[in-house]
C-alpha atoms as a PDB file:
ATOM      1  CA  UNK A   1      -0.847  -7.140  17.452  1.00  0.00           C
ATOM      2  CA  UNK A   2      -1.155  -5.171  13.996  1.00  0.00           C
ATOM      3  CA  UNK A   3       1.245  -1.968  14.262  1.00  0.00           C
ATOM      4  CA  UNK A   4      -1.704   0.229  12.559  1.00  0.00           C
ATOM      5  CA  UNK A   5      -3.832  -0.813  15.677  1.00  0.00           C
ATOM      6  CA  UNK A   6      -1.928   1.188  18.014  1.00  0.00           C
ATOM      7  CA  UNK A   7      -1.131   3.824  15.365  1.00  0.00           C
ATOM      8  CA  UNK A   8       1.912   4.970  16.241  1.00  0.00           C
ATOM      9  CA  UNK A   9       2.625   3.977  12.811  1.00  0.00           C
ATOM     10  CA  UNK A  10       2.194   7.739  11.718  1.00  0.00           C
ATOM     11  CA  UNK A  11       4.657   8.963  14.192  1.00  0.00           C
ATOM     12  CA  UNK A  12       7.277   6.561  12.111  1.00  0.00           C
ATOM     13  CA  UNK A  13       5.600   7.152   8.445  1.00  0.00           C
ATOM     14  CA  UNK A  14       7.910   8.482   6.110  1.00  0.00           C
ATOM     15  CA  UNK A  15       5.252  11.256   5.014  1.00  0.00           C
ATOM     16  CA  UNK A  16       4.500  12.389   8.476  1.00  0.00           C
ATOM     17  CA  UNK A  17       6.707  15.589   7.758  1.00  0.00           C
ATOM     18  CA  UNK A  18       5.531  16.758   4.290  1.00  0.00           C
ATOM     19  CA  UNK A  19       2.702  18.392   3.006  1.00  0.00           C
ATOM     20  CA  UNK A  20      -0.830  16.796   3.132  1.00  0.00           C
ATOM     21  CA  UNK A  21      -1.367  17.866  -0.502  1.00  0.00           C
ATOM     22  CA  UNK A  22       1.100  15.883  -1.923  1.00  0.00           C
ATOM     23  CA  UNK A  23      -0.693  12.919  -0.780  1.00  0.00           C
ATOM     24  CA  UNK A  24      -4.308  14.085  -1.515  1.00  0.00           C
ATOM     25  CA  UNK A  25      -3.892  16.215  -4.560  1.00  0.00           C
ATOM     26  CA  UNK A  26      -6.758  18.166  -5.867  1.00  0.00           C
ATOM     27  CA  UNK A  27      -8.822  16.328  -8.973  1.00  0.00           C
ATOM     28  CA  UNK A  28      -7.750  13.290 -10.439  1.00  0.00           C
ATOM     29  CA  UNK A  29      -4.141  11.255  -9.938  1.00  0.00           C
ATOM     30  CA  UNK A  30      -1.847  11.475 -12.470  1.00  0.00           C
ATOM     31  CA  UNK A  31       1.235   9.860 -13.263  1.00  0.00           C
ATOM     32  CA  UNK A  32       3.351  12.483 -11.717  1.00  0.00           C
ATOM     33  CA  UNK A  33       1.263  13.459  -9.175  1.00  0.00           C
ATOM     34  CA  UNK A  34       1.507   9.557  -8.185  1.00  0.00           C
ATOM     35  CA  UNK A  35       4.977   9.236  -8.979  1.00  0.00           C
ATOM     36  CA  UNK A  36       5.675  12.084  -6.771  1.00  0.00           C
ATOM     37  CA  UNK A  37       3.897  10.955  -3.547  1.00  0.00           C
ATOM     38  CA  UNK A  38       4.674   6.813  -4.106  1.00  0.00           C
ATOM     39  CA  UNK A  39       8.528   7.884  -4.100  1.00  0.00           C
ATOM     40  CA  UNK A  40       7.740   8.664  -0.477  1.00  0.00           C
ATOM     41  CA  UNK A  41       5.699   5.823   0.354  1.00  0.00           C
ATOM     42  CA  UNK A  42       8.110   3.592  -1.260  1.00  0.00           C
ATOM     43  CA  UNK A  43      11.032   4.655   1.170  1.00  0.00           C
ATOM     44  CA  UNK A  44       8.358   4.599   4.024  1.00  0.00           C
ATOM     45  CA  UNK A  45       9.325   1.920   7.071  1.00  0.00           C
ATOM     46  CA  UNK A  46       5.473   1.523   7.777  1.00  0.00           C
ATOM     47  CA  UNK A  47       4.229   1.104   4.463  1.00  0.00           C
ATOM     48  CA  UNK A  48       2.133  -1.794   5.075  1.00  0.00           C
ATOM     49  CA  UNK A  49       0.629  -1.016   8.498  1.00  0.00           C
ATOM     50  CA  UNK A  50      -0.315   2.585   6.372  1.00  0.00           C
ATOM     51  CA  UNK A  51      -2.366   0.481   3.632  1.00  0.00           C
ATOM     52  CA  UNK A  52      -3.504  -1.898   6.219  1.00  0.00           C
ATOM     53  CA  UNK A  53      -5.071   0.593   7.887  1.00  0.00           C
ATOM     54  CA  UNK A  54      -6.569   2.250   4.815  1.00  0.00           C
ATOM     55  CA  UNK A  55      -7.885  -0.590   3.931  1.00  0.00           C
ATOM     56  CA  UNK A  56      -9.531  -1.558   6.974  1.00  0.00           C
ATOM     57  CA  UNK A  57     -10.952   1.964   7.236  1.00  0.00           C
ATOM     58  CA  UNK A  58     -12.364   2.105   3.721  1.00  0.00           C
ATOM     59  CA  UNK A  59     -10.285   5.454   2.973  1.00  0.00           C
ATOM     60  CA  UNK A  60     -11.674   6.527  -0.254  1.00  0.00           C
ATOM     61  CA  UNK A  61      -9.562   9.288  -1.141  1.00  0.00           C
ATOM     62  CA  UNK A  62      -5.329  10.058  -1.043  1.00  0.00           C
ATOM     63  CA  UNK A  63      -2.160   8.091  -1.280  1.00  0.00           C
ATOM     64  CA  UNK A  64      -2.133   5.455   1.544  1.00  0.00           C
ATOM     65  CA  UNK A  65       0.475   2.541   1.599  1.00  0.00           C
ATOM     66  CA  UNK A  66       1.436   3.564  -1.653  1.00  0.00           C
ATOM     67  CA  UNK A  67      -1.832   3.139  -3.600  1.00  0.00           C
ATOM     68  CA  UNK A  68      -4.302   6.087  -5.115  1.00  0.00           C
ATOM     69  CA  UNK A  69      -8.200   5.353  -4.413  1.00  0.00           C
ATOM     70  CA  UNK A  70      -8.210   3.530  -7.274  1.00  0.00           C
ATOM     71  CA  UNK A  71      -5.444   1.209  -7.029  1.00  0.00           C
ATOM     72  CA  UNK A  72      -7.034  -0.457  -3.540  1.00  0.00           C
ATOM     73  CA  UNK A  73      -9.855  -0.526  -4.863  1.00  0.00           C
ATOM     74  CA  UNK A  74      -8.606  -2.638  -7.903  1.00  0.00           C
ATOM     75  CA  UNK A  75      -5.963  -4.506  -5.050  1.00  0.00           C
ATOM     76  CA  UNK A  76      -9.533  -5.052  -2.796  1.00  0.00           C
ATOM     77  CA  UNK A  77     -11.499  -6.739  -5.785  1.00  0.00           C
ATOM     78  CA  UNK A  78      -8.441  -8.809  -6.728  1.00  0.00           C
ATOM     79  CA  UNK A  79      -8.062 -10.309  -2.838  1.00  0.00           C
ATOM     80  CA  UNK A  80     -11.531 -10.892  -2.302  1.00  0.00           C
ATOM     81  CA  UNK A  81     -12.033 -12.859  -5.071  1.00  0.00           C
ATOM     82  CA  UNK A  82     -14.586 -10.717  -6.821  1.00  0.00           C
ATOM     83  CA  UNK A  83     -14.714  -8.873 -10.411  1.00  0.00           C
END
């Protein structure tokens, strides 16, 4: 069974205790906006239950699994096989 099925996944996520905004900024993703919020992600134990479940739940917006929007959007294209 998938870890993000169950989701206590969150309970374990590295950015369970910091603030939301870091990881859905206002306006577009920069570099250090990105930067700022993958550093956590990157240390996170349940990294790839977080962007299995984003990507199973089409989340369109914030940092999930350590990709912006746009990034698993790009990763979702490139796995799928289409352009």
């Amino acid at each position: 069974m998938n870890l993000y099925l169950n989701e206590q996944w969150r309970q374990l996520a590295a950015c369970h205790d910091q603030p939301t905004a870091l990881f859905y900024p206002d306006g577009v993703w920069d570099r250090p906006k990105a930067a700022e919020a993958r550093a956590v992600c990157n240390a996170c134990p349940v990294r790839p239950a977080c962007l299995e479940y984003a990507l199973t739940h089409h989340e369109k917006y914030g940092m999930w699994g350590g990709l912006t929007p746009a990034q698993r959007q790009k990763y979702l294209r490139r796995t799928s096989g289409h352009p």
